[in-house]
Protein backbone atom coordinates (compact mmCIF):
# COMPACT_ATOMS: atom_id res chain seq x y z
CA UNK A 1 0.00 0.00 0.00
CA UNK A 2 3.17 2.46 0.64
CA UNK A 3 4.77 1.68 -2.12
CA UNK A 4 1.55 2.47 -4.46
CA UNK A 5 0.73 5.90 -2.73
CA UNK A 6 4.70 6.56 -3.27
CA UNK A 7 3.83 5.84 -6.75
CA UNK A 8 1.22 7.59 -7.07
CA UNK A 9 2.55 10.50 -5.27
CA UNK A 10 5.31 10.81 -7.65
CA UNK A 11 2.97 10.09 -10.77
CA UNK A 12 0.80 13.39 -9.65
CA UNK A 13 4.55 15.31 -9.12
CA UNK A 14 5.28 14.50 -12.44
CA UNK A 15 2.14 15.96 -13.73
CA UNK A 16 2.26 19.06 -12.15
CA UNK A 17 6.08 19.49 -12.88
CA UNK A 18 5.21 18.58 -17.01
CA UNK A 19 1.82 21.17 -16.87
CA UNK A 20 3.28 23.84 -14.23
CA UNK A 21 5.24 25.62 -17.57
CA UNK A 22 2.19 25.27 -19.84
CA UNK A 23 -0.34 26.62 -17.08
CA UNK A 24 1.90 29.39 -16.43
CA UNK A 25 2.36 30.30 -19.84
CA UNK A 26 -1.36 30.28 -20.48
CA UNK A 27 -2.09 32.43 -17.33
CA UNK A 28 0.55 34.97 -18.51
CA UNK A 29 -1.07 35.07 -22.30
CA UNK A 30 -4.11 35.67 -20.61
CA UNK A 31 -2.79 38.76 -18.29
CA UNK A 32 -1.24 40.14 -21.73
CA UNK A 33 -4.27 40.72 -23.34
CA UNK A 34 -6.57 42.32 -20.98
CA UNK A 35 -7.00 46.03 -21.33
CA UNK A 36 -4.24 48.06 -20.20
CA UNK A 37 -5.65 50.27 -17.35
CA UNK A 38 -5.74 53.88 -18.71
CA UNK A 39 -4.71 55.24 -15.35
CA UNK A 40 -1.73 53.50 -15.68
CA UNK A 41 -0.98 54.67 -19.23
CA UNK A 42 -0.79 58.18 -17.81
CA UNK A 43 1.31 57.14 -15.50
CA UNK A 44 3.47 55.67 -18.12
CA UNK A 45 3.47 58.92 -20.23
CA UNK A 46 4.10 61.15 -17.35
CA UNK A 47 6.78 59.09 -15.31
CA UNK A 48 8.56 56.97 -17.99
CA UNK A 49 9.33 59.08 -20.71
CA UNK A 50 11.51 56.57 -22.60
CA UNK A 51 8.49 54.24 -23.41
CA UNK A 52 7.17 57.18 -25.69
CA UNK A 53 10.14 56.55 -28.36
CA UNK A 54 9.18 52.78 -28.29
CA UNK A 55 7.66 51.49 -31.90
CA UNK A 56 3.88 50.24 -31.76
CA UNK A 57 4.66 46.76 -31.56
CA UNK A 58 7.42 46.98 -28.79
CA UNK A 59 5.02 49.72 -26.67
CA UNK A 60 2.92 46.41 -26.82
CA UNK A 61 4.57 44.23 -25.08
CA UNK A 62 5.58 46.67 -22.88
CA UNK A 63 2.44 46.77 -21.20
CA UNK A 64 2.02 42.95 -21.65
CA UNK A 65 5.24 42.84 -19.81
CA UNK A 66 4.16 45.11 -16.75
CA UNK A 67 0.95 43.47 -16.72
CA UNK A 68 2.73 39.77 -15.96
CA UNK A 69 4.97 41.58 -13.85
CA UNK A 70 2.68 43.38 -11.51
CA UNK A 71 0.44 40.14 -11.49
CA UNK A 72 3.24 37.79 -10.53
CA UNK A 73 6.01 40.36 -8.07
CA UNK A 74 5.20 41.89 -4.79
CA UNK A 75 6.51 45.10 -4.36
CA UNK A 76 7.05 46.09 -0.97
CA UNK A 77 7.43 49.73 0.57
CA UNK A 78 10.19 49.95 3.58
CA UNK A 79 10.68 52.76 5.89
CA UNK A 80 7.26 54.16 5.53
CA UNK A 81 6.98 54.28 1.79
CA UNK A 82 3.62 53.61 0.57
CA UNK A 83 3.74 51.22 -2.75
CA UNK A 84 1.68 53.88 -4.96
CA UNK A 85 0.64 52.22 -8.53
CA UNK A 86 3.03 55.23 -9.43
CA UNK A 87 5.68 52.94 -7.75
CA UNK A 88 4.30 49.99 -9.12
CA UNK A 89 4.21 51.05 -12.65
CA UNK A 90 6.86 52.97 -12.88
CA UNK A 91 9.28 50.07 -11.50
CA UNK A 92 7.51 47.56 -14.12
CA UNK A 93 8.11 49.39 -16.66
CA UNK A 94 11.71 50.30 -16.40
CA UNK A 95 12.22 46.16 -15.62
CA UNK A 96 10.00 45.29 -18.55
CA UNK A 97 12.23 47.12 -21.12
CA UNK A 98 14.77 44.89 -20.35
CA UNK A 99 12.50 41.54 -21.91
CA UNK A 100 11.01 43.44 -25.10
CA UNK A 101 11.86 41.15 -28.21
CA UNK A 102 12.19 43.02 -31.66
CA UNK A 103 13.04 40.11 -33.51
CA UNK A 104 9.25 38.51 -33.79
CA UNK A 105 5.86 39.25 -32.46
CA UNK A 106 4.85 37.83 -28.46
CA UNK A 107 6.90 37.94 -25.39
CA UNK A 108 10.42 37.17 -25.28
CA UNK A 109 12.01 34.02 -23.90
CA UNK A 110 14.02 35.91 -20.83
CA UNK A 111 12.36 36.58 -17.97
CA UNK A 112 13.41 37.06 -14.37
CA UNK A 113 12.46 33.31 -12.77
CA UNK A 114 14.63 33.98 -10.00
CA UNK A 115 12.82 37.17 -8.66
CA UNK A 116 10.22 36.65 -5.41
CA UNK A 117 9.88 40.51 -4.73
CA UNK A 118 10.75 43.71 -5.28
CA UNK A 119 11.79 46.61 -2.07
CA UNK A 120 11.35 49.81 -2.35
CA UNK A 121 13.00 52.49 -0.12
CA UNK A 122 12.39 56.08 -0.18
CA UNK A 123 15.68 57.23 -0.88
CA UNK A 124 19.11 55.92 -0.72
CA UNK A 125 19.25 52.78 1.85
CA UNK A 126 22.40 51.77 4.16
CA UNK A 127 23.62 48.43 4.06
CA UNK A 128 26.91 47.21 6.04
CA UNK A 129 29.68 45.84 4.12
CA UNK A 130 33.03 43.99 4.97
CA UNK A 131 36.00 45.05 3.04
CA UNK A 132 39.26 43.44 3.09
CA UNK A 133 42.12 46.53 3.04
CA UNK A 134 45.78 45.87 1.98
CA UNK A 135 47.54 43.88 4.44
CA UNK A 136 44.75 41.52 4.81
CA UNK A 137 43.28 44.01 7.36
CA UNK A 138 39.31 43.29 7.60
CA UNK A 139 36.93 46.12 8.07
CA UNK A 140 33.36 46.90 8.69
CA UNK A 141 31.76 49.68 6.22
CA UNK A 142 28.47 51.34 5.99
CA UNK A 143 27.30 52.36 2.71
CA UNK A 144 24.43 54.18 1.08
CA UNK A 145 23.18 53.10 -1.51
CA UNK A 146 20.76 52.93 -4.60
CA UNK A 147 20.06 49.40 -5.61
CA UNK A 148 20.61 46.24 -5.09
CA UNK A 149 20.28 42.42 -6.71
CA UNK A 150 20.56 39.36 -4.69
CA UNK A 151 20.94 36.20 -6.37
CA UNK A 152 18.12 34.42 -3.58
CA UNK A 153 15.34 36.95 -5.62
CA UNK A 154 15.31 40.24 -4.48
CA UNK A 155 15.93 43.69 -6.17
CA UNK A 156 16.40 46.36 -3.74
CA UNK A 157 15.73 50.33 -4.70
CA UNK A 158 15.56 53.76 -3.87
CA UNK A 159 12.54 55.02 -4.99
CA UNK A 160 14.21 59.09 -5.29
CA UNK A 161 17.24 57.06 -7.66
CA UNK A 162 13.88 54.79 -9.55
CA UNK A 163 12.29 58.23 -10.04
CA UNK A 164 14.97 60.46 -11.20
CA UNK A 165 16.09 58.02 -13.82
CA UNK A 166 12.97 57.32 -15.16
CA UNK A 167 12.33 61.17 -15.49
CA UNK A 168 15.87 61.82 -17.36
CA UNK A 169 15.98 58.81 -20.23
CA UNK A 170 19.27 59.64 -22.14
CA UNK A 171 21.61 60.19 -19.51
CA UNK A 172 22.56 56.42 -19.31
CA UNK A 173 22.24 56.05 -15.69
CA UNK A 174 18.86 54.23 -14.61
CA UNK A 175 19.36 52.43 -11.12
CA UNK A 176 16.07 50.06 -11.88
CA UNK A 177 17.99 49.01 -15.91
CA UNK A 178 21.23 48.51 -13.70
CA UNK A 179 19.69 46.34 -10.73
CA UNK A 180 17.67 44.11 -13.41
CA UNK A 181 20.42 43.89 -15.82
CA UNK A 182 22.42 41.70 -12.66
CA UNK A 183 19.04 39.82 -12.23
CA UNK A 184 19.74 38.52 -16.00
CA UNK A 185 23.46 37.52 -15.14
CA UNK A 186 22.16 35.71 -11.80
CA UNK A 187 19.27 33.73 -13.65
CA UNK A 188 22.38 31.02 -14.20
CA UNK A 189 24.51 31.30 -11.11
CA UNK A 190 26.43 34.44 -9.49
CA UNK A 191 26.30 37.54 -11.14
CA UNK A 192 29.50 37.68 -13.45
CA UNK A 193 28.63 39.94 -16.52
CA UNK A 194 27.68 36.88 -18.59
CA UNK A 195 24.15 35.88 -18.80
CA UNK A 196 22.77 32.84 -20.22
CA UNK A 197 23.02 32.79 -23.53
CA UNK A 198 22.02 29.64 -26.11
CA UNK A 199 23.85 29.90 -28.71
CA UNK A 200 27.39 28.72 -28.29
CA UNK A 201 29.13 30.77 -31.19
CA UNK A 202 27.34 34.13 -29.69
CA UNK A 203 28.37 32.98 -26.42
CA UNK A 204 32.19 33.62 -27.74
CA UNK A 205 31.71 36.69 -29.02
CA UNK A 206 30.24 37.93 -25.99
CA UNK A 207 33.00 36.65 -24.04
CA UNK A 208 35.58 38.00 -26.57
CA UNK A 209 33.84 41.98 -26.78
CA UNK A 210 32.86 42.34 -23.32
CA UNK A 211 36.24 41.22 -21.90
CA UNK A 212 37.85 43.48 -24.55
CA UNK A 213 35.49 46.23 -23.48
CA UNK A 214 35.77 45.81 -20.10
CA UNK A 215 39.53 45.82 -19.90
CA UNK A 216 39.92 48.87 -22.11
CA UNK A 217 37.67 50.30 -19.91
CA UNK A 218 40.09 49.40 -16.56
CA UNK A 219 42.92 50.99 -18.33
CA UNK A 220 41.21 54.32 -19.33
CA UNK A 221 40.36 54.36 -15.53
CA UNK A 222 44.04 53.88 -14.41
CA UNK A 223 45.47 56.04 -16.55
CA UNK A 224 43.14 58.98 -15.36
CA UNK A 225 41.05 59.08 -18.08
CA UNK A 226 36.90 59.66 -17.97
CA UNK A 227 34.83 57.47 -20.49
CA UNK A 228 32.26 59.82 -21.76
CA UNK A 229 29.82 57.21 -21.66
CA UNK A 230 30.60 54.46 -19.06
CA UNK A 231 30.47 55.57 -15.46
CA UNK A 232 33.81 53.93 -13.82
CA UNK A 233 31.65 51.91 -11.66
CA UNK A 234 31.65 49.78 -14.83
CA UNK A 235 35.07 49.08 -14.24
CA UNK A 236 34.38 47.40 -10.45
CA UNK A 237 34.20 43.89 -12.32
CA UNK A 238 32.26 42.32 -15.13
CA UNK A 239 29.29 42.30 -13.66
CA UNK A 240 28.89 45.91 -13.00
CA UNK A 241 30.49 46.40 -16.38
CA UNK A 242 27.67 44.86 -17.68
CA UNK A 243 25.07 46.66 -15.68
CA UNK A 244 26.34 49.75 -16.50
CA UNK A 245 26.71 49.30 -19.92
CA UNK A 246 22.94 48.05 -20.12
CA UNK A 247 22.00 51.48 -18.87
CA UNK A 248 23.80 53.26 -21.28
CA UNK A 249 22.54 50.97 -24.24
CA UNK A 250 18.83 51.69 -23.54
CA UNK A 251 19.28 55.14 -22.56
CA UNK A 252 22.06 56.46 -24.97
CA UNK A 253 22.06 53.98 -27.95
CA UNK A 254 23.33 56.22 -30.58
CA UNK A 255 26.55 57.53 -29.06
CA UNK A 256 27.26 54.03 -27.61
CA UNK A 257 27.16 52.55 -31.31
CA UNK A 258 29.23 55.48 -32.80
CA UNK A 259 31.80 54.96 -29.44
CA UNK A 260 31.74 51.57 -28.90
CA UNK A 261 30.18 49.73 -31.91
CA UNK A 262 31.54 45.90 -31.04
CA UNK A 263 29.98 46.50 -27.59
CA UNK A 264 26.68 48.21 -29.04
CA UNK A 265 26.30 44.94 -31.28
CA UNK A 266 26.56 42.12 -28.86
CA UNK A 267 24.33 43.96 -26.74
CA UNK A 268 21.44 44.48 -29.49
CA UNK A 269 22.22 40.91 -29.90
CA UNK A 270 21.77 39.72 -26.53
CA UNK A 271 18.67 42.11 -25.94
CA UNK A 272 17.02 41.84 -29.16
CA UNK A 273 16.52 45.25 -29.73
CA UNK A 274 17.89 47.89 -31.73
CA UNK A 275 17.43 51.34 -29.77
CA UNK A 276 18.97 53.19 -33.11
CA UNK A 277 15.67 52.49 -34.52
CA UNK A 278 13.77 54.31 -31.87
């Protein structure tokens, strides 16, 4: 009798494991196509200027995007901010831009499977730090910051930081692009400025540009000299590298491709947009 309820147990694990994907996929088609709230389109045109530059079919799946998103990810106020649908949309969106698709109709493949919730602060939040100093001397830091992405599913902001680089959209610094960009790289392991990408030969090329890009980047930094484009915080490690260059592709496509056109390609590649065109 053990031995057939273990059976069947494991028979009825096997069918929700097989239909989990296709039930969730059915649920999120479903959110896509209801009505997009026309409160929150005005909220979309008044706080996230950058959507207004999207084509038709990529505004589309914008929304379908925030829809899903807002359906499926609690956001959570801290320190007595009140989780507005201003917050809510306005955080949605920003994430969202980061799965649009230009290469076919429908939602793109990426998504963040690895995020449980989102917290928002009202400004800049302090977090303690251990740094290990020269000499192998250990010590305790306090920093403020704007954002954060932890590989266990959380993406930590500062709603002032969310706000003010929604509200500027070619200055190439958005702390909400930059804290979902790392949730990319962590979808297969520790965040180390290469996401999961399928196809082995792009794979290489990826490797091969953003380690070229990265380095040249380092040595423009030690010898004293400012990158127009790329904050030095890009030059922390490859996975801020890539964060910060994600910010600067959505936000400042144009002199990125006339800059840094190896690095402008892999990125259109791996994003599957082309922000020229915008």
């Amino acid at each position: 009798m053990a031995i057939t309820f273990l059976f069947l147990g494991v028979l009825l694990f096997a069918a929700w494991a097989l239909g989990e994907p296709r039930l969730r996929a059915w649920r999120r088609e479903r959110l896509r196509r209801r009505p997009f709230p026309e409160a929150w389109r005005k909220l979309l045109r008044r706080r996230v200027p950058l959507v207004r530059r999207l084509p038709a079919e990529l505004q589309r799946q914008l929304k379908g995007h925030i829809q899903v998103f807002l359906a499926e990810v609690p956001i959570i106020g801290c320190r007595g901010l009140v989780v507005t649908d201003e917050v809510r949309v306005t955080v949605a969106a920003l994430a969202s831009l980061l799965l649009l698709d230009g290469g076919a109709p429908g939602s793109s493949a990426r998504g963040y499977a690895n995020l449980r919730q989102v917290l928002v602060y009202p400004g800049a939040f302090q977090v303690d730090r251990v740094h290990l100093e020269a000499g192998g001397i250990v010590q305790d830091r306090r920093l403020a910051l704007s954002g954060e992405s932890w590989s266990q599913g959380q993406v930590i902001l500062s709603w002032d930081d969310a706000l003010q680089g929604a509200a500027v959209p070619d200055d190439g610094r958005n702390v909400v692009i930059h804290e979902f960009a790392h949730q990319l790289d962590q979808l297969n392991g520790p965040a180390n400025g290469a996401p999961w990408i399928p196809s082995p030969a792009e794979r290489a090329r990826w490797a091969e540009v953003m380690g070229a890009e990265f380095e040249a980047l380092r040595r423009r930094i030690g010898a004293g000299d400012d990158d127009p484009l790329i904050s030095p915080y890009g030059a922390t490690d490859p996975a801020e590298f890539f964060a910060v260059v994600s910010e600067v592709f959505f936000e400042q496509p144009r002199p990125l491709a006339e800059a840094h056109p190896a690095l402008y390609a892999v990125l259109s590649g791996y994003y599957r947009v082309d922000p020229l065109g915008w």
